[in-house]
Protein backbone atom coordinates (compact mmCIF):
# COMPACT_ATOMS: atom_id res chain seq x y z
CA UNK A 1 158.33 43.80 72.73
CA UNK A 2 155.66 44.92 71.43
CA UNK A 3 153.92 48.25 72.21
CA UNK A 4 150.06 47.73 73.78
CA UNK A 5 147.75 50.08 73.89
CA UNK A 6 144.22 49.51 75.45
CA UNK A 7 141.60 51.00 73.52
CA UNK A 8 138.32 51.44 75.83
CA UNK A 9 135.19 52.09 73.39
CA UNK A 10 132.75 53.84 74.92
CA UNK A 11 129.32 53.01 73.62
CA UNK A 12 127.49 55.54 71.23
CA UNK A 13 125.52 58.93 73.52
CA UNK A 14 124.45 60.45 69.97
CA UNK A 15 122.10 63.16 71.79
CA UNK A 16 120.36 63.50 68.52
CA UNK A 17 119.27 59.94 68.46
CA UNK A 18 118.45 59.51 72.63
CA UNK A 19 114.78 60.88 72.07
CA UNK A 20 114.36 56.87 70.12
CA UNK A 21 114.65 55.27 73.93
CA UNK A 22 112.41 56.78 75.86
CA UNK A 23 111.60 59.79 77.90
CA UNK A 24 113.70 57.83 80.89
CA UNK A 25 116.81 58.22 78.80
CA UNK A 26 115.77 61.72 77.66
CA UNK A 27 115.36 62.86 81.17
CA UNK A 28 118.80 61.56 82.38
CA UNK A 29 120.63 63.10 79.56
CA UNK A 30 119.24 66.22 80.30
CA UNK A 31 119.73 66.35 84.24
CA UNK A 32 123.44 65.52 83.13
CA UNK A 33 123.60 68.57 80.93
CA UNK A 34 122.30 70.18 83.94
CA UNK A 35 124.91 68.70 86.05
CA UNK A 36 127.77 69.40 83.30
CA UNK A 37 126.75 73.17 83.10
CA UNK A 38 127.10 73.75 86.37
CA UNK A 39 124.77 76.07 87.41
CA UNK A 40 121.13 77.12 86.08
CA UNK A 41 120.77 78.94 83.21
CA UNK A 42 117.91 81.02 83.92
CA UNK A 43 115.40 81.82 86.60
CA UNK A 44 113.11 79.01 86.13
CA UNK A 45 116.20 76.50 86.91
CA UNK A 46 117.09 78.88 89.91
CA UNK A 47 113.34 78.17 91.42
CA UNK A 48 113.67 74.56 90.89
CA UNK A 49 116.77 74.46 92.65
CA UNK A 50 115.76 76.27 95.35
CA UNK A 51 112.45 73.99 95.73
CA UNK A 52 114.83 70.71 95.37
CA UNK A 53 116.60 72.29 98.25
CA UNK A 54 113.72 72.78 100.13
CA UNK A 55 112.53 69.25 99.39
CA UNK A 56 115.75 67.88 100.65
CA UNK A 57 115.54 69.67 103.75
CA UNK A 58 117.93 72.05 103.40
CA UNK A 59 115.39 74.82 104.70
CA UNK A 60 112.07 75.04 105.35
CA UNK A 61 108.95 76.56 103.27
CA UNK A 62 109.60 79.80 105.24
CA UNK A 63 112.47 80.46 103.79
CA UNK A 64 111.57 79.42 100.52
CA UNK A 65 108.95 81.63 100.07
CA UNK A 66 110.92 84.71 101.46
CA UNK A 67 113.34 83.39 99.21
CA UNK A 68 111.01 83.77 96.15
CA UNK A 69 109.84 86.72 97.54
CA UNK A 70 113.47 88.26 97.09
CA UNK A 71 113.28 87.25 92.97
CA UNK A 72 109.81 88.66 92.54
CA UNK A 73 110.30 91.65 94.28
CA UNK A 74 113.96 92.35 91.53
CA UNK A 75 111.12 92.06 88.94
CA UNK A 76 108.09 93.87 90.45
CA UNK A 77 107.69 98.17 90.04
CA UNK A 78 106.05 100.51 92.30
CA UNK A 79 102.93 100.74 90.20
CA UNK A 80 102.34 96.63 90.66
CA UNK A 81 101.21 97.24 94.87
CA UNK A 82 100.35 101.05 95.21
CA UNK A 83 97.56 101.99 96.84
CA UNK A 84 95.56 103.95 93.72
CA UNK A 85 95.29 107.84 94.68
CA UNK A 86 91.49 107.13 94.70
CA UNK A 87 92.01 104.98 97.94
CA UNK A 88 94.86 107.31 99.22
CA UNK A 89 94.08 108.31 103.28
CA UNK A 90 94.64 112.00 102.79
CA UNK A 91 94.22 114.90 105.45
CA UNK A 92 93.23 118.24 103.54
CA UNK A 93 96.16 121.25 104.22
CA UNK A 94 93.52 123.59 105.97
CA UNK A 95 91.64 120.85 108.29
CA UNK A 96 90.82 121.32 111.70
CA UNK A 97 92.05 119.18 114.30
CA UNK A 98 88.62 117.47 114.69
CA UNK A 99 88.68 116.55 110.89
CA UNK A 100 92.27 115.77 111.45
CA UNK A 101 91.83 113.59 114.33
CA UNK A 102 88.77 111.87 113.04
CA UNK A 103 90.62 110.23 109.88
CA UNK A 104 93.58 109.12 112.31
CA UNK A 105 91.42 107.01 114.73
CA UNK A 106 89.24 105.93 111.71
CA UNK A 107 92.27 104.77 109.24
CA UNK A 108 94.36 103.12 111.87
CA UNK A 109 97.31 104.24 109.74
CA UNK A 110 100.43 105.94 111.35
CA UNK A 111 101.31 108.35 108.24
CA UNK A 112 99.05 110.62 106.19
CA UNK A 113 99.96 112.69 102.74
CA UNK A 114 98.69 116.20 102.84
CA UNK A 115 96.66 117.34 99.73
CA UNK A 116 96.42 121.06 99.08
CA UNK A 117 93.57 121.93 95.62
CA UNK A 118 93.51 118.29 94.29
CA UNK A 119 95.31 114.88 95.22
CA UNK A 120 97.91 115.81 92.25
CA UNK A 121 99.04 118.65 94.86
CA UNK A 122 100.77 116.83 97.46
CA UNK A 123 102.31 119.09 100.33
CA UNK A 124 103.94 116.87 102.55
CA UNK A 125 103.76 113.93 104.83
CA UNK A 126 102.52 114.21 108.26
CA UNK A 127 102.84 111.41 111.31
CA UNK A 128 100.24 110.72 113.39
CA UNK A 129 102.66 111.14 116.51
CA UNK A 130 104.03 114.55 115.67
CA UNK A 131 100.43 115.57 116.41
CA UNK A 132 100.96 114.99 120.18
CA UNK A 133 102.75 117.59 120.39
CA UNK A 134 100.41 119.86 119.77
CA UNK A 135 98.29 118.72 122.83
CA UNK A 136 101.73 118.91 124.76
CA UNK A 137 102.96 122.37 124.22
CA UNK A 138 99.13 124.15 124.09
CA UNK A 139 95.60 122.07 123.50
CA UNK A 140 93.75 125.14 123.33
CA UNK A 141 95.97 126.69 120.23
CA UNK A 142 95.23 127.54 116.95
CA UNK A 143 96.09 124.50 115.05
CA UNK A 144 97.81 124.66 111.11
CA UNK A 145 98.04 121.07 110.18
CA UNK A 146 100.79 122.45 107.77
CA UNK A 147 103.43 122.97 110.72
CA UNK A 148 103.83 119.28 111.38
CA UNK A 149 104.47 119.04 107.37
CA UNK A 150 107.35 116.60 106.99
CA UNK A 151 108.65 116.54 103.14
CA UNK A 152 106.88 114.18 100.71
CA UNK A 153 109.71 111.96 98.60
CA UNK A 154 108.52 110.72 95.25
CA UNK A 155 108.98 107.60 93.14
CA UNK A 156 108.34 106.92 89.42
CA UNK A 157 105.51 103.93 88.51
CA UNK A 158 108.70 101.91 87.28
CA UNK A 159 110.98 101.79 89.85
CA UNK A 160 111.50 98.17 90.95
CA UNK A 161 110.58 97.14 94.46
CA UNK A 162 114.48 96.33 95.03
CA UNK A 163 115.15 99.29 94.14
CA UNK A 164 112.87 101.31 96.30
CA UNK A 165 113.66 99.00 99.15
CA UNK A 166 117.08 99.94 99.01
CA UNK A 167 115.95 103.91 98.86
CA UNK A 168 113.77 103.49 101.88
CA UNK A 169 116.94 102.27 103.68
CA UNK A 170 118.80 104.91 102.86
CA UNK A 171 116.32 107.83 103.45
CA UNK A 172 114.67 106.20 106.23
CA UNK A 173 111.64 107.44 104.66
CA UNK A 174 108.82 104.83 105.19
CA UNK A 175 106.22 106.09 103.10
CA UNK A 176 106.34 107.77 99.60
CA UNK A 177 104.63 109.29 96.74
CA UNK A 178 104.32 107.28 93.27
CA UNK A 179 104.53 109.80 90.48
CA UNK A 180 102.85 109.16 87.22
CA UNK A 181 104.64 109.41 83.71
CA UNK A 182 102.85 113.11 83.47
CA UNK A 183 104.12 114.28 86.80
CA UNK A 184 100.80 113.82 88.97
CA UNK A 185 99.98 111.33 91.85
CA UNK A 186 99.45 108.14 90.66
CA UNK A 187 99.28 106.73 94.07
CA UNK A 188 101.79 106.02 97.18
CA UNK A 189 103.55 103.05 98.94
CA UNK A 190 105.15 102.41 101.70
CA UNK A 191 107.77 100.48 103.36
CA UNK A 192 105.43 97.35 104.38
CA UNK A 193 103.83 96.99 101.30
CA UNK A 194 107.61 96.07 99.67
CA UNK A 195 108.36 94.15 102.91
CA UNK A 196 105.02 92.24 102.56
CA UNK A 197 106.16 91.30 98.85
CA UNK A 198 108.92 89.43 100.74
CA UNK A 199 107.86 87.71 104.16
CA UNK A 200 104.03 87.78 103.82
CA UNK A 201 101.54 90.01 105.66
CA UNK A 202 102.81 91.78 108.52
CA UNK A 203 100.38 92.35 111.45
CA UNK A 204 100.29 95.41 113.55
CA UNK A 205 98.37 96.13 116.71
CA UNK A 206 95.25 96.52 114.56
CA UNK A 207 94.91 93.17 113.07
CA UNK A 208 93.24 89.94 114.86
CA UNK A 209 95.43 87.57 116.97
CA UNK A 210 96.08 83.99 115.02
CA UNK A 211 93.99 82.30 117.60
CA UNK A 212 91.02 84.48 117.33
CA UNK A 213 89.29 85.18 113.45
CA UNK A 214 86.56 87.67 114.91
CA UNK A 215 87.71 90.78 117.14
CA UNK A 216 85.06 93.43 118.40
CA UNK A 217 85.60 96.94 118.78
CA UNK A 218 81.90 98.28 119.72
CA UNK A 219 78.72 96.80 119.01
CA UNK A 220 78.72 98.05 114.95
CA UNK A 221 82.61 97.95 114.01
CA UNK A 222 84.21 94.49 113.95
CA UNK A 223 87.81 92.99 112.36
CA UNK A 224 87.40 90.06 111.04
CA UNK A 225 90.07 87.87 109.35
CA UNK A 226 89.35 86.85 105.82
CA UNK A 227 89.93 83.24 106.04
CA UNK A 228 86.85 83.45 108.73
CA UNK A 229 84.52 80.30 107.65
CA UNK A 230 81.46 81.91 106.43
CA UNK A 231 79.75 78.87 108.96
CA UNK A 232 81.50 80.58 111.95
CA UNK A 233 81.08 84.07 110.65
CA UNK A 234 77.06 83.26 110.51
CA UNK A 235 77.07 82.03 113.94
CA UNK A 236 78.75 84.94 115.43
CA UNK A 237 76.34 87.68 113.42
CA UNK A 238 73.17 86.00 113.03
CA UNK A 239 73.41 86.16 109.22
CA UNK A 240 72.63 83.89 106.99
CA UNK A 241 75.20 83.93 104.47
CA UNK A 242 75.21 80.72 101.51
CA UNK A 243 78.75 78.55 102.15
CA UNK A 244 77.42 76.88 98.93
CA UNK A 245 79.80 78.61 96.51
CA UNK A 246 82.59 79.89 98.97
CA UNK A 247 84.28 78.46 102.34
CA UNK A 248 85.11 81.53 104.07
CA UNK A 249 84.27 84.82 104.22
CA UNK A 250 86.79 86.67 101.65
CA UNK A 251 85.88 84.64 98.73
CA UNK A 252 82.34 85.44 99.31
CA UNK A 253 83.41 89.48 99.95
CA UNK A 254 85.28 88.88 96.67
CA UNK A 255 82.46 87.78 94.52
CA UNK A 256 80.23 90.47 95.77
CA UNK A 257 82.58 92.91 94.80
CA UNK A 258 83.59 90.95 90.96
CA UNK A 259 87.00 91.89 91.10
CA UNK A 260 89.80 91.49 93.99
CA UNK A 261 89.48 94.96 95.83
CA UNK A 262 91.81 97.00 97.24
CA UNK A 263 92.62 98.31 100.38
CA UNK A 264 90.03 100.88 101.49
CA UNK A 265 87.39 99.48 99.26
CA UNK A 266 83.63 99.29 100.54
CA UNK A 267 80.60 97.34 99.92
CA UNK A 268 77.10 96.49 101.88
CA UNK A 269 76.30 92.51 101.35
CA UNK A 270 72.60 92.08 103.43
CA UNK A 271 73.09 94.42 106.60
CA UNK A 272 76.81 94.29 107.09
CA UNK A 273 79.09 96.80 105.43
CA UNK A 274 82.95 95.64 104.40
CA UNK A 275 85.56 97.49 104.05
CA UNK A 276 89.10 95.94 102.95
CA UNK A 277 91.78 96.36 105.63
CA UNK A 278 94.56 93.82 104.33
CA UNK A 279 94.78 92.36 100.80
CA UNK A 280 97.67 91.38 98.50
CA UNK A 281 97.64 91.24 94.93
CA UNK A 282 96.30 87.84 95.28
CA UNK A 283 93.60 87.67 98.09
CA UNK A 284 92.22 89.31 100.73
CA UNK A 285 93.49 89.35 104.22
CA UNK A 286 91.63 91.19 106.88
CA UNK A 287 87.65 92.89 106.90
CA UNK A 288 86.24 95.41 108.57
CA UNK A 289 82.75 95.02 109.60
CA UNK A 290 79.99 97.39 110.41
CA UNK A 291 76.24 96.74 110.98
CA UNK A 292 74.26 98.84 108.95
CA UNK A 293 73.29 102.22 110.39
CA UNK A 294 76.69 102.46 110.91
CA UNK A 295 77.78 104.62 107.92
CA UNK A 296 76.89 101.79 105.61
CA UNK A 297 75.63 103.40 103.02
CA UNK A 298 74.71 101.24 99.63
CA UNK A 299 75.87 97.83 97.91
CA UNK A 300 77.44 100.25 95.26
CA UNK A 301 79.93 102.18 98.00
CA UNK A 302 83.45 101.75 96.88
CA UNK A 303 85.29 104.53 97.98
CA UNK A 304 87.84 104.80 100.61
């Protein structure tokens, strides 16, 4: 007997020729070089798996973006969300308690660097709460702001958010100093700005509810949320603001000022003075409004 062999011929996948049939066939070859390789070669094919995922289900957009959040945050440095030393809330080394006490209740924040001759000259780090205790022990004291000095860590501009993140962990430091190439203050972050990077904007008991976009503190100082509609924000101040250009009320606080401000940054549009509570490195958040009279002092006011 003769020996048979079956001979299967497979018909001709010249990958050099495929592009003559089509983008169709072009496409299929290449999601099965995809499929061959097993697993994406670079960060671009990571994303688009992750967003096929998502697509299919797998998770939500939450996670998604936390998710993307995690890969920009490997490829972000401490100099990308700083807060500029221009717009750094600092308490002076030899301030009374009245100065001290007025920048607390004014800033909202919960931690303060200490400057000594110049903002290069950072001291220390003090916490709002360790100043209880001087109203505790003795109220009627001589106050030194310097003995509630905690010490001030410092980060260079480049270290990468990850990074950092993991050095705030181990520390359990929450705020630090960003240290220029030269040695001085370039700035200073904290933990939330990182975490922010990550899961979005994280409210505290300062910022407005979800329900509510306006929220009044006295007749002159108002928060008010930067998606406000600039319709809604009219009605509520009397103003008369033009919604012909912008829908709500940060785009139009973001032309005025020609540039996407930071935190801290101030500017008088008509007879309201805003001040930047919230933003990201892509919009605004949260405002802080004041009728004028109320320290608002010209169109031009950008300081912190």
């Amino acid at each position: 007997m003769k020996d048979e062999r079956i001979t299967t011929v497979m018909p001709e996948t010249n990958t050099d020729n495929h592009s003559s049939h089509g983008p169709g066939l072009r496409a299929w070859f290449e999601n099965l070089r995809q499929v061959l390789a097993g697993e994406p070669r670079d960060r671009d094919e990571l994303l688009e798996l992750l967003r096929d995922a998502q697509n299919r289900n797998l998770f939500d957009s939450d996670a998604q973006a936390m998710l993307e959040g995690v890969l920009q945050v490997a490829d972000m440095q401490a100099r990308d969300i700083m807060i500029p030393r221009a717009q750094m809330v600092a308490l002076e080394k030899d301030a009374s308690l009245r100065e001290v006490l007025a920048v607390v209740v004014d800033s909202g924040h919960s931690r303060f660097p200490v400057v000594g001759e110049s903002r290069d000259e950072v001291i220390g780090i003090v916490l709002a709460k360790d100043l209880l205790e001087h109203f505790l022990e003795d109220p009627e004291a001589v106050f030194n702001l310097r003995e509630y000095l905690r010490p001030a860590p410092f980060v260079p501009e480049s270290m990468r958010l990850n990074v950092l993140l993991k050095n705030f962990r181990a520390s359990r430091n929450h705020m630090a100093m960003v240290a220029d190439e030269y040695g001085g203050v370039a700035g200073l972050i904290t933990i939330e700005d990182v975490l922010e990077q990550i899961v979005g904007e994280i409210d505290d008991e300062y910022d407005v509810e979800d329900e509510t976009r306006i929220l009044k503190h006295s007749d002159r100082r108002y928060t008010v949320k930067a998606l406000t509609s600039i319709e809604d924000f009219n009605a509520y101040f009397g103003t008369s603001y033009s919604d012909a250009e912008f829908d709500t009320l940060g785009g139009l606080v973001m032309h005025a000022f020609g540039h996407l401000p930071k935190r801290g940054e101030k500017i008088l549009i008509g007879k309201l003075r805003f001040k930047v509570l919230h933003a990201d490195s892509r919009r605004l958040h949260l405002l802080e409004v004041m009728r004028k009279g109320a320290s608002a002092s010209s169109a031009s006011d950008t300081t912190a």
